[in-house]
Protein backbone atom coordinates (compact mmCIF):
# COMPACT_ATOMS: atom_id res chain seq x y z
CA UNK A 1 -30.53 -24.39 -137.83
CA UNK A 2 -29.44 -25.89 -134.79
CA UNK A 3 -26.44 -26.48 -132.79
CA UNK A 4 -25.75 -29.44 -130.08
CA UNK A 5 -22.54 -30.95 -128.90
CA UNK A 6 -22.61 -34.38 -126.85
CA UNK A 7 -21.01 -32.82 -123.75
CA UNK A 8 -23.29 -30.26 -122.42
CA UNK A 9 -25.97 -30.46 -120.49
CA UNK A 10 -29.50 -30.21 -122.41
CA UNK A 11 -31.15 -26.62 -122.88
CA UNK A 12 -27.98 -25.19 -121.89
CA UNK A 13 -25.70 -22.59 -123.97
CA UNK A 14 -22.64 -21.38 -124.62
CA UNK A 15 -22.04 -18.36 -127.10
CA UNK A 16 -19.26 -16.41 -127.66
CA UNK A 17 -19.83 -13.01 -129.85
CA UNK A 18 -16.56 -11.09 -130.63
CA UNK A 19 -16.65 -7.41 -130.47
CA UNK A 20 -16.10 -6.61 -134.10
CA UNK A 21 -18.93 -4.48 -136.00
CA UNK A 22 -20.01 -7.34 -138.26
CA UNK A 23 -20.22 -9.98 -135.59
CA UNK A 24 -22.80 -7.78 -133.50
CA UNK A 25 -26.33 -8.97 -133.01
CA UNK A 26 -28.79 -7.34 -134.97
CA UNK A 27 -31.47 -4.63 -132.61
CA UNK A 28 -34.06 -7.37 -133.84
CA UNK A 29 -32.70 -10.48 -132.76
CA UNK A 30 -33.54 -11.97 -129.76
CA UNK A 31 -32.00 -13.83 -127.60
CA UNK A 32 -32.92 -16.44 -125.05
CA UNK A 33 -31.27 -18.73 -122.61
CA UNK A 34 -31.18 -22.02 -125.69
CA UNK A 35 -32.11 -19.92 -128.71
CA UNK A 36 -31.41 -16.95 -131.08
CA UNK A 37 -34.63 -15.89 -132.68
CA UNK A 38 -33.95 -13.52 -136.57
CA UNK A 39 -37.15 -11.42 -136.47
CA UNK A 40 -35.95 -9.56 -140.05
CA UNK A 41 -34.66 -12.44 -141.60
CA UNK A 42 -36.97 -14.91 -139.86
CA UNK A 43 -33.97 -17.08 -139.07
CA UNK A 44 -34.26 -19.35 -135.65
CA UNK A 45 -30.63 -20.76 -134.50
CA UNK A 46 -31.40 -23.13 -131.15
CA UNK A 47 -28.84 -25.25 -128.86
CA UNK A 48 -29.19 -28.46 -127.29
CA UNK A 49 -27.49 -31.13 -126.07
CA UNK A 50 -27.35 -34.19 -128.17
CA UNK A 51 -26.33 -37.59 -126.45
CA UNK A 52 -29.36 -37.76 -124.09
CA UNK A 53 -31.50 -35.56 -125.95
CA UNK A 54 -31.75 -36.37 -129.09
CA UNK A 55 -34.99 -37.88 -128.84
CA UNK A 56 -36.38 -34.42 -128.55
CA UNK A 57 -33.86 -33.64 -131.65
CA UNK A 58 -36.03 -36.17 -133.38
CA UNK A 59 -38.72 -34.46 -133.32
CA UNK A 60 -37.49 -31.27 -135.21
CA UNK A 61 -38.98 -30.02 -138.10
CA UNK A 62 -37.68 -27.74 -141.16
CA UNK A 63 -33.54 -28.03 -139.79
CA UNK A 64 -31.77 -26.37 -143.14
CA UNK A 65 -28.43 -26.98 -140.65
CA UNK A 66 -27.28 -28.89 -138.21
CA UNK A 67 -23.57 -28.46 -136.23
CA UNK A 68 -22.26 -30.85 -133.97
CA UNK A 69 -19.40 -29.68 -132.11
CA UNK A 70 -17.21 -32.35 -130.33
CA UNK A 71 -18.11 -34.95 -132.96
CA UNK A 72 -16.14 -37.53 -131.86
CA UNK A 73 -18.41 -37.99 -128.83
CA UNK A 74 -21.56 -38.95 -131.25
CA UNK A 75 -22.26 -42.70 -130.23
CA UNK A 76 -23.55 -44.80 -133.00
CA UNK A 77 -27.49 -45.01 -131.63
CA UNK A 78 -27.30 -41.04 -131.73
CA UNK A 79 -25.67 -40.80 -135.33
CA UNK A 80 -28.55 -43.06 -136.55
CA UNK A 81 -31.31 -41.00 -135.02
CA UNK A 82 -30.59 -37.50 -135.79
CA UNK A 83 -29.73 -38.19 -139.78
CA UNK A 84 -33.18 -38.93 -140.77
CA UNK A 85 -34.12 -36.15 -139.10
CA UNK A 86 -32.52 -33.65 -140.92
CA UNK A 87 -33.85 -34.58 -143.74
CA UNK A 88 -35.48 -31.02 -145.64
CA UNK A 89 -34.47 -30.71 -149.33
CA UNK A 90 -30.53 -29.53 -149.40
CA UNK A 91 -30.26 -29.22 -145.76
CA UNK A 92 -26.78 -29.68 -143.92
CA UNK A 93 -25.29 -31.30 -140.76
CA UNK A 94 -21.98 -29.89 -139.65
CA UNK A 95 -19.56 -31.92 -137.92
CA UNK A 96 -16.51 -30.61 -135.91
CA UNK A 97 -14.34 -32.52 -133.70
CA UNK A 98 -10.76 -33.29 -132.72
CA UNK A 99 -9.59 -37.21 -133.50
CA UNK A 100 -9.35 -39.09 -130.44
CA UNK A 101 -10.05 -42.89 -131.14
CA UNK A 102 -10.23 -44.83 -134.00
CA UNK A 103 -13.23 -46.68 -133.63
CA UNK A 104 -15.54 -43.15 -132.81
CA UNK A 105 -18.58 -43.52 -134.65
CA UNK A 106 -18.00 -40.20 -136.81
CA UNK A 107 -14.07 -40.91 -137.50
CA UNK A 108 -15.07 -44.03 -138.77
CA UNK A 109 -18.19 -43.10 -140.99
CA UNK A 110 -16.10 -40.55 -142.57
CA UNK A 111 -12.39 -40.84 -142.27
CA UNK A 112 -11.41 -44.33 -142.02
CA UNK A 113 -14.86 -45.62 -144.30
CA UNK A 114 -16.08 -44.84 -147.67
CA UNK A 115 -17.87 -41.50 -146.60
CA UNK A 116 -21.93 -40.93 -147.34
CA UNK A 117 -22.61 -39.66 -150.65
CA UNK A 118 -22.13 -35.96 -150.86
CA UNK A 119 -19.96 -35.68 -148.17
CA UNK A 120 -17.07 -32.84 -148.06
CA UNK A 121 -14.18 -33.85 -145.88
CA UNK A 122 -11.49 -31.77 -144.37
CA UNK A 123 -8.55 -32.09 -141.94
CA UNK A 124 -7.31 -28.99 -140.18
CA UNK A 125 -4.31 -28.70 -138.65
CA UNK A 126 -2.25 -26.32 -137.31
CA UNK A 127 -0.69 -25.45 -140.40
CA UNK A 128 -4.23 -24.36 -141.66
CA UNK A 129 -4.25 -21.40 -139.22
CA UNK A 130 -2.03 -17.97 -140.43
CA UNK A 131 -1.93 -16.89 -136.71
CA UNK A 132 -0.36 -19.95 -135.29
CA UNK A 133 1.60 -18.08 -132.37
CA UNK A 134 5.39 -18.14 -131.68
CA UNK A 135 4.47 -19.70 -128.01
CA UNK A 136 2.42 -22.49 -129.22
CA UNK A 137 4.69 -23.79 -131.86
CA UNK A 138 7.81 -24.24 -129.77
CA UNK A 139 5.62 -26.11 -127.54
CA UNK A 140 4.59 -28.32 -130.90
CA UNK A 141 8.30 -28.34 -131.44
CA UNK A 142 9.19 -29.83 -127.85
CA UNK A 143 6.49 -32.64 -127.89
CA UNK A 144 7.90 -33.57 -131.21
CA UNK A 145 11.33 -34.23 -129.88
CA UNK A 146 10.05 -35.67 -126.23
CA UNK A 147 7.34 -37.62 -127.46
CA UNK A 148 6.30 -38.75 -131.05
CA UNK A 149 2.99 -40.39 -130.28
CA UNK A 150 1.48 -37.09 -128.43
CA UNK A 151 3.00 -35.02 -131.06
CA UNK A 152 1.12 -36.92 -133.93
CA UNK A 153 -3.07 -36.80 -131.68
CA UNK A 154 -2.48 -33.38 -130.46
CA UNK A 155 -0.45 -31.13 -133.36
CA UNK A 156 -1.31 -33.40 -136.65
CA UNK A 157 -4.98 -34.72 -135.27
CA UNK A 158 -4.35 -38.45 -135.70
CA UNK A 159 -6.45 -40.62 -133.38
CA UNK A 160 -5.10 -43.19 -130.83
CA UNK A 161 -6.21 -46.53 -130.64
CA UNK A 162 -6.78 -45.90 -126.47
CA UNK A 163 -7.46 -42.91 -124.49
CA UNK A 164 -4.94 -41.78 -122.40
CA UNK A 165 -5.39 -43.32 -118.64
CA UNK A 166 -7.69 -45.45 -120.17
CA UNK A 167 -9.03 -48.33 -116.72
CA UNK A 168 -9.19 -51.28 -119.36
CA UNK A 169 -6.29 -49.97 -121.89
CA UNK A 170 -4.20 -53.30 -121.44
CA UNK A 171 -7.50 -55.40 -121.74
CA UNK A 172 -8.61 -53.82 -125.12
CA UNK A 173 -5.61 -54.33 -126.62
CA UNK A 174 -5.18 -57.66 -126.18
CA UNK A 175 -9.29 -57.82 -127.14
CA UNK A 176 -8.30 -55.87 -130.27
CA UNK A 177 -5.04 -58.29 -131.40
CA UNK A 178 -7.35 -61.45 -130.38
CA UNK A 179 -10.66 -59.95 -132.54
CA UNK A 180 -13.24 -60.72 -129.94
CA UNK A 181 -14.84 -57.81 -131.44
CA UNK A 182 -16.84 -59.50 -134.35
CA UNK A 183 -20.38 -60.52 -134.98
CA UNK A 184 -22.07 -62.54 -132.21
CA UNK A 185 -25.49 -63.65 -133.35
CA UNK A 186 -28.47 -64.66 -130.43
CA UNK A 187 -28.71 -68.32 -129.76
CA UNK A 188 -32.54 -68.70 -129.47
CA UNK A 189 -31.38 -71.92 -127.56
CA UNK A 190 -29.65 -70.18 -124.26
CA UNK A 191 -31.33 -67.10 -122.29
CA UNK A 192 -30.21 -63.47 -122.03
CA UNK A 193 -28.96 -62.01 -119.14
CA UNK A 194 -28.71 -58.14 -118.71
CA UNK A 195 -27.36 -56.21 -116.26
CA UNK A 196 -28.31 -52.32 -115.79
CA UNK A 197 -26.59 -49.22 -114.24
CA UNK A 198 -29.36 -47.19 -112.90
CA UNK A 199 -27.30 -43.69 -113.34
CA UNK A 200 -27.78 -40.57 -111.60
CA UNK A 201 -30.91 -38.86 -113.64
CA UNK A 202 -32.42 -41.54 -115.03
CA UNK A 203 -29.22 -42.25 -116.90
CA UNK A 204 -28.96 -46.18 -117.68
CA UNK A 205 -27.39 -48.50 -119.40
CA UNK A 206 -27.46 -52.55 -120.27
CA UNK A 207 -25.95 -55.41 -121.21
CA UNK A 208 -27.20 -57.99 -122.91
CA UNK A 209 -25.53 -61.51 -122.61
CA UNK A 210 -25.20 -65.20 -122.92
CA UNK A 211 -23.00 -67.36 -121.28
CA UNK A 212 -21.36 -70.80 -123.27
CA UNK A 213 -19.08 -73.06 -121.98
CA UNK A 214 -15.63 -71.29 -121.15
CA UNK A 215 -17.04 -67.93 -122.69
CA UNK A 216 -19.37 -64.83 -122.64
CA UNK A 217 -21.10 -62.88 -125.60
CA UNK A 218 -22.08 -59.98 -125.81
CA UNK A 219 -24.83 -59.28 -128.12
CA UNK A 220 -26.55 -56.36 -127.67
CA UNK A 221 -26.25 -52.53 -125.53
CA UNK A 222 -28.81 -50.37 -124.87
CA UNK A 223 -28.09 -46.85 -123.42
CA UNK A 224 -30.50 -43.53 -122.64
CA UNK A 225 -31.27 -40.73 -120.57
CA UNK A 226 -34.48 -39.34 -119.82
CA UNK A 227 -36.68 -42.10 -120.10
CA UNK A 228 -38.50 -44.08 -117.00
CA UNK A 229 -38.46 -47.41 -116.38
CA UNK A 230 -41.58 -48.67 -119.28
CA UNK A 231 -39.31 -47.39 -122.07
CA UNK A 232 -36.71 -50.12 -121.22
CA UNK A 233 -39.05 -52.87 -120.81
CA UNK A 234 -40.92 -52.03 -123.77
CA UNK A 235 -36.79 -51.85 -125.49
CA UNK A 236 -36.51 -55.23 -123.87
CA UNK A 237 -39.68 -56.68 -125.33
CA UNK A 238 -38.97 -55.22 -128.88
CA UNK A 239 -35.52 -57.20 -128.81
CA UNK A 240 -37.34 -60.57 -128.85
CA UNK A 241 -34.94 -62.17 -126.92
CA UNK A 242 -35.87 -65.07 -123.93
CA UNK A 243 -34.51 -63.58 -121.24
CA UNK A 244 -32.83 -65.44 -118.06
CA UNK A 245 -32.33 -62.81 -115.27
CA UNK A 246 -31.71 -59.03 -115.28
CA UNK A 247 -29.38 -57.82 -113.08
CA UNK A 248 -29.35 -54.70 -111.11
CA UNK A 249 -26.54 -52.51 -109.12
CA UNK A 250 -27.48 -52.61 -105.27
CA UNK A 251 -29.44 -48.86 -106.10
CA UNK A 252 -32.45 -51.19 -107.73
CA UNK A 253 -34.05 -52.05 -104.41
CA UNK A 254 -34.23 -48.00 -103.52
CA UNK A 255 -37.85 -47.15 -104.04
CA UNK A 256 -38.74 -44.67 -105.78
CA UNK A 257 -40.38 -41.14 -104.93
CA UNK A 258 -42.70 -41.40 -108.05
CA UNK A 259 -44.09 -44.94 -107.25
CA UNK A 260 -43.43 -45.66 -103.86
CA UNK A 261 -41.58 -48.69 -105.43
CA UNK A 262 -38.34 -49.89 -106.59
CA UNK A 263 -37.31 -51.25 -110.07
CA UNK A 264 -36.24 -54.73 -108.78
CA UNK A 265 -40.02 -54.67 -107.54
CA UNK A 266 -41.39 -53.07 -110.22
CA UNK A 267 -39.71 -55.64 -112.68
CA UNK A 268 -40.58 -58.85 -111.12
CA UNK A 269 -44.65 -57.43 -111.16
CA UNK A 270 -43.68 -57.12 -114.93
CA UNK A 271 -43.16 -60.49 -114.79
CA UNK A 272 -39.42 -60.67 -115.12
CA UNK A 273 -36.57 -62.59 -112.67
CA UNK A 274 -34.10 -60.61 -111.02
CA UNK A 275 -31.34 -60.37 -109.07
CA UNK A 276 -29.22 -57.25 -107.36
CA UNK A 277 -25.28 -57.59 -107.85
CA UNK A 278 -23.26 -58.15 -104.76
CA UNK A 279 -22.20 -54.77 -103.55
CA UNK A 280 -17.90 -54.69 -104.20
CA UNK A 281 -15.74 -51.83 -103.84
CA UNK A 282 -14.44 -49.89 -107.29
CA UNK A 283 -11.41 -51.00 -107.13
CA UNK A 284 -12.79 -54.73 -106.35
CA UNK A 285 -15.12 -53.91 -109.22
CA UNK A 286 -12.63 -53.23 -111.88
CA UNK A 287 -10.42 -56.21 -110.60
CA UNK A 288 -13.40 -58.18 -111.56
CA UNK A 289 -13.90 -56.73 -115.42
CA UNK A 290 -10.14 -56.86 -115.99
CA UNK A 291 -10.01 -60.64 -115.29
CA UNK A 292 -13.33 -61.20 -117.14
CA UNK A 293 -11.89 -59.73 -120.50
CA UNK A 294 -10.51 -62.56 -122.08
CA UNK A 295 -13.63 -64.65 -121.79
CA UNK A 296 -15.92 -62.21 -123.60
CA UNK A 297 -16.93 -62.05 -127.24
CA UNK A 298 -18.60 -58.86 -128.74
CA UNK A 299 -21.12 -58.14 -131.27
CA UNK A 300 -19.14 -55.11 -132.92
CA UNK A 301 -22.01 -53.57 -134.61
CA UNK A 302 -24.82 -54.03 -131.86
CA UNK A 303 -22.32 -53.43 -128.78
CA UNK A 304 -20.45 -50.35 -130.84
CA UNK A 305 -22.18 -47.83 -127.68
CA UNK A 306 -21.02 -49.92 -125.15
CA UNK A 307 -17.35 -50.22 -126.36
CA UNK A 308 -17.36 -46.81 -127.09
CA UNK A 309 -18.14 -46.35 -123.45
CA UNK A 310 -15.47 -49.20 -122.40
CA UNK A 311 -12.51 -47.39 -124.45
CA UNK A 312 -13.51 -43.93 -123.41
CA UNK A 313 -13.18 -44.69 -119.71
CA UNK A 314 -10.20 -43.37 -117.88
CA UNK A 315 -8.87 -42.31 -114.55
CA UNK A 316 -8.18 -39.17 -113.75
CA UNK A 317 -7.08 -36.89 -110.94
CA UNK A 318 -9.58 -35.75 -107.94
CA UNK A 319 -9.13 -33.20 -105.18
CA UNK A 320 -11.59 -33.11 -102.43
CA UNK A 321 -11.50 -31.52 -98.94
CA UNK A 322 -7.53 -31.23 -100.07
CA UNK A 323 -6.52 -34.97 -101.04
CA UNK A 324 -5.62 -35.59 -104.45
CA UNK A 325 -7.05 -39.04 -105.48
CA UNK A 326 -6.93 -40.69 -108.58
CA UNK A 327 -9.95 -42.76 -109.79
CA UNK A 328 -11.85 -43.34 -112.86
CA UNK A 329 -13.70 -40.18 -114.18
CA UNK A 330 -17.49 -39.77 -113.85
CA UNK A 331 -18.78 -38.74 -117.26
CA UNK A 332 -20.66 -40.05 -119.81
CA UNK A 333 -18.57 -42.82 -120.78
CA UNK A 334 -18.78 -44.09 -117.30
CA UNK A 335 -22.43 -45.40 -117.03
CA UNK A 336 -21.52 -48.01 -119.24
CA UNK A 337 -18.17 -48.92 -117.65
CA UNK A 338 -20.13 -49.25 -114.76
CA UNK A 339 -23.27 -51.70 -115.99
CA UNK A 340 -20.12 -54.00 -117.53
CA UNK A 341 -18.47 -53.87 -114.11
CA UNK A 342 -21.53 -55.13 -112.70
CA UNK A 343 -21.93 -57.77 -115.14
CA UNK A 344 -18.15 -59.22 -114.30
CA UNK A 345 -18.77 -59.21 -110.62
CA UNK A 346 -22.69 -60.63 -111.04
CA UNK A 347 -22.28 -63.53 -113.99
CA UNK A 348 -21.48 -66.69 -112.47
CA UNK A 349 -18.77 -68.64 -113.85
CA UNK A 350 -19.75 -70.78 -117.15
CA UNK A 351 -20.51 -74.56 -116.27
CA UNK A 352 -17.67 -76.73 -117.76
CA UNK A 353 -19.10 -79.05 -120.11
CA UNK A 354 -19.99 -82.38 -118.25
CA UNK A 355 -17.60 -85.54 -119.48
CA UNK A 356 -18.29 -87.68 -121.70
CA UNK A 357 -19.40 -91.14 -119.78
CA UNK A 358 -16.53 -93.18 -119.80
CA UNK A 359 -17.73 -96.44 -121.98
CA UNK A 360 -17.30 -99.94 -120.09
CA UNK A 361 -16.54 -102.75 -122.23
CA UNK A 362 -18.03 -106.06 -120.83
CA UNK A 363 -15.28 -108.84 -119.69
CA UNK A 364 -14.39 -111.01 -121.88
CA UNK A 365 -15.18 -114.89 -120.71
CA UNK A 366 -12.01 -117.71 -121.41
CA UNK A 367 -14.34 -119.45 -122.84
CA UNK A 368 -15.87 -117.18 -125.75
């Protein structure tokens, strides 16, 4: 069995063992820093984290059980990799999580979908729990009465159609009511442009595009963690797509201590064109991505990561050195909030369509 949840960090563990007689471990277990190794009952339990490490995940062998905690953080890519890995006869994956949007991956493979074959559902509420404190229910009681919506996510588990503080919240609603979420299939005829965020240990994300006359698709995210630079250009290459130029936050010129090069260098000796985003401020930034909204189509199946990323990115509040700012949270949602920002500040503008020539008749002679 193991256990992962997308938040924390990989080879890191939490575990919390209550004091009662039948929850104590065992004189032969033994416990390490990711894993708790059975020696009587030659049982292995091991943590992990899953959203940028599931390609080790992959790799398991023999899983009779696997638990995901905080569920509704599973992006699509993930989802798709770890269920063929469990795959030993009658084994199990777990999922817990509390409902936050409506278009997570796992609320909408098995709540708001026909659910896999074999699949046991359950929603637990508060009502489900015969200790539900005095305290905690006149607080339940309050939001009720002060505010409806709240009430509903936090006490009855219904999801929200945007996160709270949400940058683009206004944007995806009206991209929602308009559905510019659809399918978008590649025009072989126009190239792809990407743009990357090169995140903060190795953590990247891209874009794929095309631009048309008056609009933008989307067609295609990619997103990972732990992999160098040849995975994505292999990714690229697999695609199939002609590309047109790859863009790259101003952090692609910074050479690297591996190499002694940079990507934007170490891309164009692959053969590829590119081209580093003019360096804006974040505020300037999400200026830019706001106004860019209403052009944009997206591939809802192929860019599911991406919008994932897109709806889950929010501001929240910052103290440093005593001054409270507030500015859009750094998590994992916000490498690809950050590759799209890029992409609205380093597309140039679609070309109107030229006019038609105007059609000259030839004069007509008094004497014809």
């Amino acid at each position: 069995m193991f256990w992962a949840t997308e938040r924390m960090a990989p080879n890191t563990a939490y575990l919390l063992l209550d004091d009662h007689p039948a929850m104590r471990m065992a004189s032969t277990d033994r416990v390490e820093k990711a894993r708790i190794i059975g020696l009587a009952q030659e049982t292995d339990f091991f943590f992990a984290g899953l959203r940028h490490n599931v390609a080790n995940i992959k790799s398991a062998e023999a899983v009779d059980v696997a638990w995901i905690e905080e569920a509704q953080f599973t992006s699509l890519s993930t989802w798709q990799t770890l269920v063929p890995t469990i795959r030993k006869e009658r084994s199990e994956i777990w999922l817990s999580y509390n409902p936050e949007l409506v278009t997570d991956c796992i609320h909408q493979t098995f709540v708001v979908k026909q659910p896999p074959p074999g699949s046991i559902v359950r929603k637990v509420t508060w009502r489900d729990n015969p200790w539900f404190p005095g305290v905690l229910k006149r607080e339940m009681e309050h939001l009720r009465e002060t505010d409806y919506d709240a009430y509903l996510h936090i006490w009855e588990g219904n999801p929200v159609n945007i996160t709270a503080g949400a940058v683009y919240a206004k944007q995806l609603r009206e991209m929602d009511a308009a559905g510019r979420v659809t399918r978008v299939p590649y025009d072989q005829a126009r190239p792809v442009h990407t743009f990357w965020d090169l995140g903060v240990d190795d953590s990247t994300s891209i874009w794929f595009v095309q631009a048309f006359p008056f609009e933008y698709r989307m067609i295609d995210y990619l997103e990972g963690e732990g992999e160098g630079l040849p995975f994505y250009l292999r990714q690229l290459q697999s695609r199939g797509y002609i590309y047109g130029t790859h863009h790259l936050p101003h952090d692609g010129r910074a050479r690297q201590l591996g190499t002694g090069k940079s990507v934007q260098e170490l891309m164009t000796a692959a053969g590829h064109k590119v081209s580093i985003v003019p360096k804006l401020s974040l505020a300037d930034g999400i200026n830019a991505a706001r106004t860019i909204f209403p052009q944009v189509f997206f591939d809802g199946e192929k860019c599911a990561d991406g919008l994932n990323a897109l709806r889950h990115y929010r501001f929240g509040e910052r103290e440093e050195l005593g001054v409270k700012t507030h500015e859009p949270i750094h998590d994992w949602a916000s490498h690809g909030a950050d590759a799209w920002r890029y992409f609205a500040v380093g597309i140039k503008a679609p070309k109107k369509a030229p006019p038609a020539p105007e059609r000259r008749r030839a004069p007509i002679s008094a004497w014809s």
